[in-house]
PDB file of N, CA and C in Angstrom:
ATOM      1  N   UNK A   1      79.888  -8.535   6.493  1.00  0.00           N
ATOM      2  CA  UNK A   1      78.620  -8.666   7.192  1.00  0.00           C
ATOM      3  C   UNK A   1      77.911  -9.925   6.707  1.00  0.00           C
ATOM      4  N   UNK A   2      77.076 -10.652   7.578  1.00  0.00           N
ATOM      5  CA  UNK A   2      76.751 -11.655   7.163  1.00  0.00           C
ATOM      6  C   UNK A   2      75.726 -11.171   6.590  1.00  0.00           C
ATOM      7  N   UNK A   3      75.148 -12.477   5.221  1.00  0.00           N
ATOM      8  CA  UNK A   3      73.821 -12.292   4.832  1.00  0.00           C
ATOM      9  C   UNK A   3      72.393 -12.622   5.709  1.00  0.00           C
ATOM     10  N   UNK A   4      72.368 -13.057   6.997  1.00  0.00           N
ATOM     11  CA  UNK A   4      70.936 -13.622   7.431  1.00  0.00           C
ATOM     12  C   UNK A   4      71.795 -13.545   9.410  1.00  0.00           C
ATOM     13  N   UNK A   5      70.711 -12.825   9.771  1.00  0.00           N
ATOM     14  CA  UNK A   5      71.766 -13.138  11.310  1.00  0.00           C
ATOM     15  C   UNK A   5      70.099 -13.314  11.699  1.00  0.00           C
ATOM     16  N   UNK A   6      70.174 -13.881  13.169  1.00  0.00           N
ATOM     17  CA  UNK A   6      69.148 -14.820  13.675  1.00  0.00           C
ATOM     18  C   UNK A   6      68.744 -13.980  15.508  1.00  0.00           C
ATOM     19  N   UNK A   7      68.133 -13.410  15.691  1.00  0.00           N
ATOM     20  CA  UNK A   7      67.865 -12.727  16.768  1.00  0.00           C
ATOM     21  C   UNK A   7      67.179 -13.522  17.958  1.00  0.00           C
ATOM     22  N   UNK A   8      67.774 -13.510  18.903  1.00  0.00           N
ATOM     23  CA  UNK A   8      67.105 -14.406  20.078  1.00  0.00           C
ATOM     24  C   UNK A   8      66.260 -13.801  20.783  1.00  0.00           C
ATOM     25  N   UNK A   9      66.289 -12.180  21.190  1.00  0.00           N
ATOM     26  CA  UNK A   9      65.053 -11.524  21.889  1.00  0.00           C
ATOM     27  C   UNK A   9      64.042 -11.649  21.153  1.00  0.00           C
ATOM     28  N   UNK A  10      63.932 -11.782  20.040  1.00  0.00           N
ATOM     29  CA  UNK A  10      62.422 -11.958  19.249  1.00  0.00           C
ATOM     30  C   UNK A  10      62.159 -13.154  18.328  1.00  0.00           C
ATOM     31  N   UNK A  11      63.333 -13.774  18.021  1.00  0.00           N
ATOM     32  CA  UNK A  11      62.750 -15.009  17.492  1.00  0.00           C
ATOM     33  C   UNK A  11      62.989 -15.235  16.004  1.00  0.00           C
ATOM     34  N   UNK A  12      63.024 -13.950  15.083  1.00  0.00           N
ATOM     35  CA  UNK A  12      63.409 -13.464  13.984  1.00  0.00           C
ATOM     36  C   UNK A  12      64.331 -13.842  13.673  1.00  0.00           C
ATOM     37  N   UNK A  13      64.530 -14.074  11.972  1.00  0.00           N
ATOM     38  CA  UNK A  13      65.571 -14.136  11.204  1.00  0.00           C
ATOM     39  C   UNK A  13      65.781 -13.002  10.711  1.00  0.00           C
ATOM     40  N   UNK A  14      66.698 -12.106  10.554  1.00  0.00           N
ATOM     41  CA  UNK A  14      67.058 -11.079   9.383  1.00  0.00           C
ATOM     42  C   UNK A  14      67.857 -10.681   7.848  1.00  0.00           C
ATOM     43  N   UNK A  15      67.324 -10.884   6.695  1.00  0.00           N
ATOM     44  CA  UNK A  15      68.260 -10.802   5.533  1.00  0.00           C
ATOM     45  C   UNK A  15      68.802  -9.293   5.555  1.00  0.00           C
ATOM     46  N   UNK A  16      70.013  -9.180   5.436  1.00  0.00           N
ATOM     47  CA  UNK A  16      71.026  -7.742   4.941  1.00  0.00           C
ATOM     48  C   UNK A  16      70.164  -7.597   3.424  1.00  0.00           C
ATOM     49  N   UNK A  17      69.764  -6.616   3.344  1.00  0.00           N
ATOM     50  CA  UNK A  17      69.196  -5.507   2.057  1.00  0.00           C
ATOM     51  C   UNK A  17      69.975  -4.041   1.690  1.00  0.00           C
ATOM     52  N   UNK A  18      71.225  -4.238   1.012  1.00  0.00           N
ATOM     53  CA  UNK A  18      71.733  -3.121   0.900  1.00  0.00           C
ATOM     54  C   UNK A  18      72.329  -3.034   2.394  1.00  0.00           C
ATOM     55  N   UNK A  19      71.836  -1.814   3.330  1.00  0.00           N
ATOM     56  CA  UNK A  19      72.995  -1.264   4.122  1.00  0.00           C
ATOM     57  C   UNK A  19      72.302  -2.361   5.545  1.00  0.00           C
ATOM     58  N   UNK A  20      70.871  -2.338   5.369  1.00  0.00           N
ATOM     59  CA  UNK A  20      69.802  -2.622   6.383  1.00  0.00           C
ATOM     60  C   UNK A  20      69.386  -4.145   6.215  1.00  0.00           C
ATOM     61  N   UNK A  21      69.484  -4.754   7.466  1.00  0.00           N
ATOM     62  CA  UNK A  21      69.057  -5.903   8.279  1.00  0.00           C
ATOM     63  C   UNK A  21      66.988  -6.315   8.075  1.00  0.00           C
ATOM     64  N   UNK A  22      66.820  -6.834   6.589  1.00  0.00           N
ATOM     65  CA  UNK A  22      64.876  -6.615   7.150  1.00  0.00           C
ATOM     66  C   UNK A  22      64.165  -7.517   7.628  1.00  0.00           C
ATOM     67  N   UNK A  23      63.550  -7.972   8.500  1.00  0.00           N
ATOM     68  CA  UNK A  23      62.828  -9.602   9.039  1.00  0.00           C
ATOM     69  C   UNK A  23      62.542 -10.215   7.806  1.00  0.00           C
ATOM     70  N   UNK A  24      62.583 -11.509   7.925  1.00  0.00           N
ATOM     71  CA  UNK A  24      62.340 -12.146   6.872  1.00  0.00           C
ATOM     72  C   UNK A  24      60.928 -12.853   7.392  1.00  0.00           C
ATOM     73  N   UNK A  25      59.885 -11.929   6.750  1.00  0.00           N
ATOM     74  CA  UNK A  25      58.217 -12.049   6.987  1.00  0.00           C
ATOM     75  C   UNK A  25      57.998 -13.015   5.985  1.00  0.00           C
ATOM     76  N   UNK A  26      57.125 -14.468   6.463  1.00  0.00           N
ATOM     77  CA  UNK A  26      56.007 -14.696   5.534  1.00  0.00           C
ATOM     78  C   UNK A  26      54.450 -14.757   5.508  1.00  0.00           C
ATOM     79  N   UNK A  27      54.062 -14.993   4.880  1.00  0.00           N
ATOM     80  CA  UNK A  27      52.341 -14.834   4.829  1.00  0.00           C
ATOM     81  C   UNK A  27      51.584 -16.167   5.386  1.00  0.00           C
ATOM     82  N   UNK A  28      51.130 -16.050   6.550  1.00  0.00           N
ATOM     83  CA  UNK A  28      50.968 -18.048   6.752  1.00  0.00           C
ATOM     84  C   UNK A  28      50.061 -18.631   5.573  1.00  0.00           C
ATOM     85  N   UNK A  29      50.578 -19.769   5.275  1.00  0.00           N
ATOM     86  CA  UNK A  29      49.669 -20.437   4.559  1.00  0.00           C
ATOM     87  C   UNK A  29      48.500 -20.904   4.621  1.00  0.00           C
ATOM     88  N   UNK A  30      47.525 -20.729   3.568  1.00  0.00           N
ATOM     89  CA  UNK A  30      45.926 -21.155   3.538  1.00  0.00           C
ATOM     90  C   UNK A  30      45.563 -21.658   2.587  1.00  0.00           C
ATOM     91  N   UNK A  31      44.570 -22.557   3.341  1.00  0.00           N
ATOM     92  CA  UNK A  31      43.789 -23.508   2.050  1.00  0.00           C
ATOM     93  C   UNK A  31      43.221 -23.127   0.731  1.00  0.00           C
ATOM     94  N   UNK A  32      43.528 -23.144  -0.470  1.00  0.00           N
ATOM     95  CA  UNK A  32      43.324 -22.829  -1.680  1.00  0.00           C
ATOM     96  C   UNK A  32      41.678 -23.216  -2.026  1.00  0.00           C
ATOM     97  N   UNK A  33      40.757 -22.427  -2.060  1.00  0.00           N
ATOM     98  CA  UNK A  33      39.626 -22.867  -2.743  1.00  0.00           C
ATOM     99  C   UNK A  33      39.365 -22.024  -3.544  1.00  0.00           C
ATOM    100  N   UNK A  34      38.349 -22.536  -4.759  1.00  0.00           N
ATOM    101  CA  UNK A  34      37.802 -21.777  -5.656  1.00  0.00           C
ATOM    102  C   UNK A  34      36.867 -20.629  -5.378  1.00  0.00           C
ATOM    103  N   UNK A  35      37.549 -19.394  -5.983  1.00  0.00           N
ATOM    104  CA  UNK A  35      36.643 -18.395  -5.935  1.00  0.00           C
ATOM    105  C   UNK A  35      35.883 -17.395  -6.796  1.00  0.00           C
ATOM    106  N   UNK A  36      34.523 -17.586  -6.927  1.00  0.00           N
ATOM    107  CA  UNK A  36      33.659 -17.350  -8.330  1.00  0.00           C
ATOM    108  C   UNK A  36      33.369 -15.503  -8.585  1.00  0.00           C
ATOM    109  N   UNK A  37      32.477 -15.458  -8.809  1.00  0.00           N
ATOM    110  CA  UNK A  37      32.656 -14.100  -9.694  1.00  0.00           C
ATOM    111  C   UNK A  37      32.453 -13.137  -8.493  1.00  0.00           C
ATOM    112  N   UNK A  38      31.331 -13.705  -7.419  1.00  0.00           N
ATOM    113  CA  UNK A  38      30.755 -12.924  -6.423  1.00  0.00           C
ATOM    114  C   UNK A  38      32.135 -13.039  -5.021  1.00  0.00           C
ATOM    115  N   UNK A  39      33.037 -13.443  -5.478  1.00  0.00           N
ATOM    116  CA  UNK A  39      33.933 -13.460  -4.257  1.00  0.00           C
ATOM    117  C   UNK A  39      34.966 -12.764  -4.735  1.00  0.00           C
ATOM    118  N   UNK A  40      35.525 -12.691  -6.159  1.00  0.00           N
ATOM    119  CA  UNK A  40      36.303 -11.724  -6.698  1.00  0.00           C
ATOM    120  C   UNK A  40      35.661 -10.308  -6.591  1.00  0.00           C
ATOM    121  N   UNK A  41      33.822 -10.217  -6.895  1.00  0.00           N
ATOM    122  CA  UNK A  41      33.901  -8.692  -6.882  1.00  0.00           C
ATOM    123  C   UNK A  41      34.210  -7.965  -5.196  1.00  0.00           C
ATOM    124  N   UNK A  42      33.633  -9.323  -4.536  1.00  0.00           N
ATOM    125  CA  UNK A  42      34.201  -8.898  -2.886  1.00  0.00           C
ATOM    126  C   UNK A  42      35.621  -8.405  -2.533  1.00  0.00           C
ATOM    127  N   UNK A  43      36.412  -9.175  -3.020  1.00  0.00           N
ATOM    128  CA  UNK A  43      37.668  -9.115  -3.272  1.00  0.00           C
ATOM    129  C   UNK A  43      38.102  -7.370  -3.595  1.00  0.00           C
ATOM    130  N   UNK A  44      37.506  -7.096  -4.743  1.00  0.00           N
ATOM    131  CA  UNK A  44      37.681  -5.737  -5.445  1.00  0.00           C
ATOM    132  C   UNK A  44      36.888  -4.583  -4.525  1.00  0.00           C
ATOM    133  N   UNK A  45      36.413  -4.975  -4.000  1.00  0.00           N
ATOM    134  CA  UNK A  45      35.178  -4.129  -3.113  1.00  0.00           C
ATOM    135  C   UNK A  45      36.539  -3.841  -1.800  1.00  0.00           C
ATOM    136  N   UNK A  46      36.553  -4.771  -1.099  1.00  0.00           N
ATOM    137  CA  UNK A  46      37.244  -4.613   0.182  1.00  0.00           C
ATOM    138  C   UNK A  46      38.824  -4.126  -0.455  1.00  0.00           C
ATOM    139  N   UNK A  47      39.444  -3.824  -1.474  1.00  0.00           N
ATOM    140  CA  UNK A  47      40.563  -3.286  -1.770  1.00  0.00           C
ATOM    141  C   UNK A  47      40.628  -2.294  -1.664  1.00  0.00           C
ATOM    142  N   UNK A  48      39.308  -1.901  -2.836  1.00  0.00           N
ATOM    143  CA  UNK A  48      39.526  -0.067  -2.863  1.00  0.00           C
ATOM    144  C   UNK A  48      38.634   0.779  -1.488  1.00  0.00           C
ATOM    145  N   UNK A  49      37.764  -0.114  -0.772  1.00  0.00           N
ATOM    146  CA  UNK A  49      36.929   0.718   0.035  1.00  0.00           C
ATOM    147  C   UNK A  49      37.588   0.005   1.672  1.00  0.00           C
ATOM    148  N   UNK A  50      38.034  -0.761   1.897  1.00  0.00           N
ATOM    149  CA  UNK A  50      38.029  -1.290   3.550  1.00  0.00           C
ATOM    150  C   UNK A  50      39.441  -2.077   3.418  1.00  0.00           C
ATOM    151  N   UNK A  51      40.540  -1.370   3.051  1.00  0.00           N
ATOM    152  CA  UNK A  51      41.781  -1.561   2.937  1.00  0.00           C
ATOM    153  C   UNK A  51      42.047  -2.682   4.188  1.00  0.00           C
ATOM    154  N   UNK A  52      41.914  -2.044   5.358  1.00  0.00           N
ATOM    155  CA  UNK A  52      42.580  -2.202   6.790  1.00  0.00           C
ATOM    156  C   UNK A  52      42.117  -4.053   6.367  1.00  0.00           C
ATOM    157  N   UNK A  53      40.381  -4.188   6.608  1.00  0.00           N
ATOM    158  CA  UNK A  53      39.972  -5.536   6.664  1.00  0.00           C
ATOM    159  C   UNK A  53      40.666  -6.535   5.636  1.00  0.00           C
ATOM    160  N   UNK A  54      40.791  -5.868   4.697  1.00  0.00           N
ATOM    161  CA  UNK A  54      41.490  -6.521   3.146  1.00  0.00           C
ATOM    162  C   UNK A  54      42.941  -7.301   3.938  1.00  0.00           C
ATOM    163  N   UNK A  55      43.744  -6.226   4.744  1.00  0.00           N
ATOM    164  CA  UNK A  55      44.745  -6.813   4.791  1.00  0.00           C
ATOM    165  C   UNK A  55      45.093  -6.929   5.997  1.00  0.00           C
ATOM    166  N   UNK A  56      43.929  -7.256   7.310  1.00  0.00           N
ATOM    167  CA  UNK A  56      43.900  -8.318   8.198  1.00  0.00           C
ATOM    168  C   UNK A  56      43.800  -9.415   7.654  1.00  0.00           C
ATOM    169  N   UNK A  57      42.720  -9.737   6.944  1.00  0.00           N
ATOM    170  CA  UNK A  57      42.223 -10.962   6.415  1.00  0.00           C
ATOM    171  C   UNK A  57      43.589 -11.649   5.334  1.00  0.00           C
ATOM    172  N   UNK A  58      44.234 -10.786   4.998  1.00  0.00           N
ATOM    173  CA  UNK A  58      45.138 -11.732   4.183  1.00  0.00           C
ATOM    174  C   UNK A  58      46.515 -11.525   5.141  1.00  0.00           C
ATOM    175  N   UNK A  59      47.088 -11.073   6.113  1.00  0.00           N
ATOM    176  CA  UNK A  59      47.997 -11.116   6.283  1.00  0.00           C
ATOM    177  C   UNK A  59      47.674 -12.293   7.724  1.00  0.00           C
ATOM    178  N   UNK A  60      46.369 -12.609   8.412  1.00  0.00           N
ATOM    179  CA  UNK A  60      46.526 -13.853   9.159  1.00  0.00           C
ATOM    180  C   UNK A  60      45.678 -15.145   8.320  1.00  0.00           C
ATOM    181  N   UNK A  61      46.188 -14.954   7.433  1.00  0.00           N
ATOM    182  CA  UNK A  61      46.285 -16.196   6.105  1.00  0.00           C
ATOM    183  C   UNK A  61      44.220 -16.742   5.940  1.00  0.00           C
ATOM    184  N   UNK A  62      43.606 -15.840   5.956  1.00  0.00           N
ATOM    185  CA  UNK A  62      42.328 -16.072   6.060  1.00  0.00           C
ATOM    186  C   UNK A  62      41.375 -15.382   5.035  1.00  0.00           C
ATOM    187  N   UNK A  63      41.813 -14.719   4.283  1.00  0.00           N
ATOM    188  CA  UNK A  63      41.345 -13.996   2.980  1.00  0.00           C
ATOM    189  C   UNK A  63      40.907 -15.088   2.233  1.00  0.00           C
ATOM    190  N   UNK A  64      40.812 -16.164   1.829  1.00  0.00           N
ATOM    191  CA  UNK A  64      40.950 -17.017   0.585  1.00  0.00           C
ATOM    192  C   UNK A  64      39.444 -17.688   1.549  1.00  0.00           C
ATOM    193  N   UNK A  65      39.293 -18.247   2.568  1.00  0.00           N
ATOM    194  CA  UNK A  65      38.589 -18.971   3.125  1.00  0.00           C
ATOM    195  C   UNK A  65      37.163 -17.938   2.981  1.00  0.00           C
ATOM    196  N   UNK A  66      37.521 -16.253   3.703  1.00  0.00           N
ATOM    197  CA  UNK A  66      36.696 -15.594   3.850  1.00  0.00           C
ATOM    198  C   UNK A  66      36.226 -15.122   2.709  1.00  0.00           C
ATOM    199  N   UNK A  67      36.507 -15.256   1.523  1.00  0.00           N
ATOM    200  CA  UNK A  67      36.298 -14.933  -0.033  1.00  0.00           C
ATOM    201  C   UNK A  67      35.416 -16.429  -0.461  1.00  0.00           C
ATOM    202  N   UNK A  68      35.584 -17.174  -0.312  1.00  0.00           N
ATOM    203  CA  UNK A  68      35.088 -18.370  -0.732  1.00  0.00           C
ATOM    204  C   UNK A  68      33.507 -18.453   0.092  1.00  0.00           C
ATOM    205  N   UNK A  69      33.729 -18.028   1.478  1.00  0.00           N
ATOM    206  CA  UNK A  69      32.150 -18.220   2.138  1.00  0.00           C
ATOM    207  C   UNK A  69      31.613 -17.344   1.605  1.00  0.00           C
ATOM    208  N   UNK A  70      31.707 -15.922   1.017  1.00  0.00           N
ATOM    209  CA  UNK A  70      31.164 -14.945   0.942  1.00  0.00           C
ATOM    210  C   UNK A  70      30.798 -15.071  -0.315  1.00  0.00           C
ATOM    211  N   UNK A  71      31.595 -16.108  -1.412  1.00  0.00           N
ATOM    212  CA  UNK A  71      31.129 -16.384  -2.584  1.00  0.00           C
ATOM    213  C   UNK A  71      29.876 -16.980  -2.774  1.00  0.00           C
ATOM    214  N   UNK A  72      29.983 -18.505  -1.729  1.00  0.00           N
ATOM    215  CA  UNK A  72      28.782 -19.377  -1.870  1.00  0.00           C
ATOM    216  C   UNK A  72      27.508 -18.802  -1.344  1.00  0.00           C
ATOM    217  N   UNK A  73      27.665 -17.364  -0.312  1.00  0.00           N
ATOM    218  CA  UNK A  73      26.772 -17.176   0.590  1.00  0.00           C
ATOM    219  C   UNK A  73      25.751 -16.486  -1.088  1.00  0.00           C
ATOM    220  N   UNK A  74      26.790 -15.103  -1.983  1.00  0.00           N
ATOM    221  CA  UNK A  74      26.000 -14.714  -2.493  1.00  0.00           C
ATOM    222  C   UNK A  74      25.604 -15.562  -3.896  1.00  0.00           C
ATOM    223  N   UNK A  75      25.834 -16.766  -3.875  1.00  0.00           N
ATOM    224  CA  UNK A  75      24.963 -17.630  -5.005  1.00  0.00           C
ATOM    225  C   UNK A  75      24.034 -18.164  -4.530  1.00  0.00           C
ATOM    226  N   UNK A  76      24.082 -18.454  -3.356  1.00  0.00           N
ATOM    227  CA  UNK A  76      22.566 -19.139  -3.047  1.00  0.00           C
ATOM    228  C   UNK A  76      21.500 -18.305  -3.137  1.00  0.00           C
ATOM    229  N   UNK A  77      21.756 -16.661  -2.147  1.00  0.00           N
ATOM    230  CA  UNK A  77      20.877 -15.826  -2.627  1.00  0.00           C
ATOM    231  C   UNK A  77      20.711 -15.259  -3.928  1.00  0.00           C
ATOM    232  N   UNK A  78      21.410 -15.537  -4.984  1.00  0.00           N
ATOM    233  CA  UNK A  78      20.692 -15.431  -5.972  1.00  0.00           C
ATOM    234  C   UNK A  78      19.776 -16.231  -6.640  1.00  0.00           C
ATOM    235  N   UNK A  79      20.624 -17.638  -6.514  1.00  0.00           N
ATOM    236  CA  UNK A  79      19.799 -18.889  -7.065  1.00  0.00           C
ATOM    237  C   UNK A  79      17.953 -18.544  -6.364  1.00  0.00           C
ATOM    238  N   UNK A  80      18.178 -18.093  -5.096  1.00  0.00           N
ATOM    239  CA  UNK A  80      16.824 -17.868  -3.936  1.00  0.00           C
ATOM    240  C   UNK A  80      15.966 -17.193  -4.853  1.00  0.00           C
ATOM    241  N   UNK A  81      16.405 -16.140  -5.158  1.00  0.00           N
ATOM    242  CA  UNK A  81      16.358 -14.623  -5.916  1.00  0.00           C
ATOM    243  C   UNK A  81      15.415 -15.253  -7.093  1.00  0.00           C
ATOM    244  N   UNK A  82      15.927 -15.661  -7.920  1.00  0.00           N
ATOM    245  CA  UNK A  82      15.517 -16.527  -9.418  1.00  0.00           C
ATOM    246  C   UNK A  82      14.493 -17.400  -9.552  1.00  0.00           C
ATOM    247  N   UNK A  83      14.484 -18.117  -8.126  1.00  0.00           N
ATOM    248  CA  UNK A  83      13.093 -18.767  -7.754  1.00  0.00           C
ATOM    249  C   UNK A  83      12.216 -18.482  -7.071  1.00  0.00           C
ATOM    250  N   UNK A  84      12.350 -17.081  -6.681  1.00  0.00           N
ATOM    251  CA  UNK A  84      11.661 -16.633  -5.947  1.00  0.00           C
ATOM    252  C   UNK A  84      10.645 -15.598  -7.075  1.00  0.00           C
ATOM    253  N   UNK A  85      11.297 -15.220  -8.284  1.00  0.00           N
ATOM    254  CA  UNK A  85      10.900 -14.757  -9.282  1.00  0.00           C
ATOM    255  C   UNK A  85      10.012 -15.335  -9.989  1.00  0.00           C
ATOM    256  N   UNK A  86      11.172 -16.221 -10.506  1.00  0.00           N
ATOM    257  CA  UNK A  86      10.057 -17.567 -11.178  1.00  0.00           C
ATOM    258  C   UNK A  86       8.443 -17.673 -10.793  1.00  0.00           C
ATOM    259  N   UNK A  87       8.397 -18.020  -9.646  1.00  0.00           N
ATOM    260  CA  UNK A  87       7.295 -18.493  -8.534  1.00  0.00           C
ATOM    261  C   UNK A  87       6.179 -17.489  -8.974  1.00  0.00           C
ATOM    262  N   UNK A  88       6.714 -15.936  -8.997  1.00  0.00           N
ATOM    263  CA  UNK A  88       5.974 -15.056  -8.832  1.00  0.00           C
ATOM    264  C   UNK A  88       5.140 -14.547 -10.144  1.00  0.00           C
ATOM    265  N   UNK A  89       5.883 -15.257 -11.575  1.00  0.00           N
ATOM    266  CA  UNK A  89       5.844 -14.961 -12.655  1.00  0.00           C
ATOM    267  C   UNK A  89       5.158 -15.742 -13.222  1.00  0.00           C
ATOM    268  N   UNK A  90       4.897 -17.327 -12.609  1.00  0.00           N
ATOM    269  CA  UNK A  90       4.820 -18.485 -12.456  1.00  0.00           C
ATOM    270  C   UNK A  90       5.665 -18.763 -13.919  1.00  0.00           C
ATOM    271  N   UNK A  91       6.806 -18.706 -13.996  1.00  0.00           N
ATOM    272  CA  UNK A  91       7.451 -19.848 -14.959  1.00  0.00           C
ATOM    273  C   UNK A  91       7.576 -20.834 -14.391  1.00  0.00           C
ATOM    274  N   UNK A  92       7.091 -21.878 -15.318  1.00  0.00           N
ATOM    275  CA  UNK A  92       7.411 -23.004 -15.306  1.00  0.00           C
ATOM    276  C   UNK A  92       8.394 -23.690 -16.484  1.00  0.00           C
ATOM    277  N   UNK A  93       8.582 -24.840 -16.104  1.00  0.00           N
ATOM    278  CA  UNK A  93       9.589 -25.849 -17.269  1.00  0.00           C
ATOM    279  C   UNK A  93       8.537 -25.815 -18.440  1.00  0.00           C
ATOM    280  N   UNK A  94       7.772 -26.085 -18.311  1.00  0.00           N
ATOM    281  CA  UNK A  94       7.185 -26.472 -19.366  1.00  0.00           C
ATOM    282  C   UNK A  94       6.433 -25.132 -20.285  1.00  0.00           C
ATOM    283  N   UNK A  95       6.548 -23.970 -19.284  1.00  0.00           N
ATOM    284  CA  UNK A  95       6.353 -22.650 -20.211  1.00  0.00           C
ATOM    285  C   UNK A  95       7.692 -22.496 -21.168  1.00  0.00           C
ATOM    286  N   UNK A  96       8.357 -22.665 -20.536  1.00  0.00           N
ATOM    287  CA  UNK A  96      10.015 -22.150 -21.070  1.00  0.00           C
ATOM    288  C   UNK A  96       9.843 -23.424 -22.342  1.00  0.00           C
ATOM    289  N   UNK A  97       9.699 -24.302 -22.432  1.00  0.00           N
ATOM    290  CA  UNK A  97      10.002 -25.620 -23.349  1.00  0.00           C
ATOM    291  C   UNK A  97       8.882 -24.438 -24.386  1.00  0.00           C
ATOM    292  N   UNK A  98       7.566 -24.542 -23.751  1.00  0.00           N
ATOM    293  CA  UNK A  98       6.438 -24.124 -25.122  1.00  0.00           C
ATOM    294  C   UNK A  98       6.796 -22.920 -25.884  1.00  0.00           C
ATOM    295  N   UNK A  99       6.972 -21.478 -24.731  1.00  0.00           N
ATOM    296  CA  UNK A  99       7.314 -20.557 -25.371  1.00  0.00           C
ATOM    297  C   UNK A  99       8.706 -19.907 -25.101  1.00  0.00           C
ATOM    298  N   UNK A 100       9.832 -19.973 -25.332  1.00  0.00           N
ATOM    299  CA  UNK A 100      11.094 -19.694 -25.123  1.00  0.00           C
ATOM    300  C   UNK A 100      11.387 -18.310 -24.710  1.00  0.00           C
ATOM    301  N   UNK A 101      10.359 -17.039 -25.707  1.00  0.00           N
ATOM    302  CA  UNK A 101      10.289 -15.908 -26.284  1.00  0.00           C
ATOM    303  C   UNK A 101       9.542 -15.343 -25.057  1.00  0.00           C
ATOM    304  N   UNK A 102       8.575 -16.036 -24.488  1.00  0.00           N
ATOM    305  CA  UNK A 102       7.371 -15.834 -24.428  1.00  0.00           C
ATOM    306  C   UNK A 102       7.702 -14.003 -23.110  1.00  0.00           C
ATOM    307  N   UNK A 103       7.542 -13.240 -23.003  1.00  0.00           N
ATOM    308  CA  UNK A 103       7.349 -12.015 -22.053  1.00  0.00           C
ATOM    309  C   UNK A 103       8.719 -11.299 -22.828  1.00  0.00           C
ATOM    310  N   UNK A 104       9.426 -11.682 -23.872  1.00  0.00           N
ATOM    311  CA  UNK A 104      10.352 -10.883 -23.749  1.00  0.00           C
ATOM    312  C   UNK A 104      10.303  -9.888 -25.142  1.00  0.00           C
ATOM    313  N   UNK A 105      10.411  -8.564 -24.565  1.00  0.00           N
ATOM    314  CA  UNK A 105      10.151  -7.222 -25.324  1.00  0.00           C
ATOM    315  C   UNK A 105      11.405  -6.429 -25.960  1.00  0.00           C
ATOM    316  N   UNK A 106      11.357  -6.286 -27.239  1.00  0.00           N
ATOM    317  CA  UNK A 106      12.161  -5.282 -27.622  1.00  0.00           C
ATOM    318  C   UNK A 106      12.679  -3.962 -27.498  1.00  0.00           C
TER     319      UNK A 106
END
């Protein structure tokens, strides 16, 4: 039996595995970007709770892109978050330079 036979109704290649013929699937390729803490916990989120989306998104090669927007989306709202605090607390630079300590309780 050969190792790889080539199917014309569908287009497929097949490797022999033991007794059985299996398509030889790959994952399309996608652009590699960096992904920070808030796109890994996404990552971990959509594994254990929304399987199906987890592995649309990675099996039409789009997981990595959609992890990366979802990263930057939730740093800005935090960075937002922090100055939006600030504002309210009124820290300023020049509080932080005078008193480093200054509101924080044991």
């Amino acid at each position: 039996m050969d190792k790889y036979i080539y199917d014309k109704n569908n287009g497929l290649w097949y490797e022999l595995q033991g007794e059985y013929y299996l398509p030889c699937l790959t994952l399309p390729s996608e652009e590699e970007k960096p992904i920070g803490i808030w796109g890994q916990q996404h990552l971990r989120y959509l594994k254990e709770y929304h399987r199906v989306t987890y592995t649309n998104l990675l099996t039409n090669g789009s997981l990595n892109a959609y992890l990366a927007d979802i990263d930057e989306q939730a740093k800005n709202m935090f960075f937002r978050l922090i100055e939006e605090y600030a504002d309210r607390r009124d820290v300023t630079e020049q509080l932080k330079a005078d008193k480093p300590l200054y509101g924080y309780r044991k």
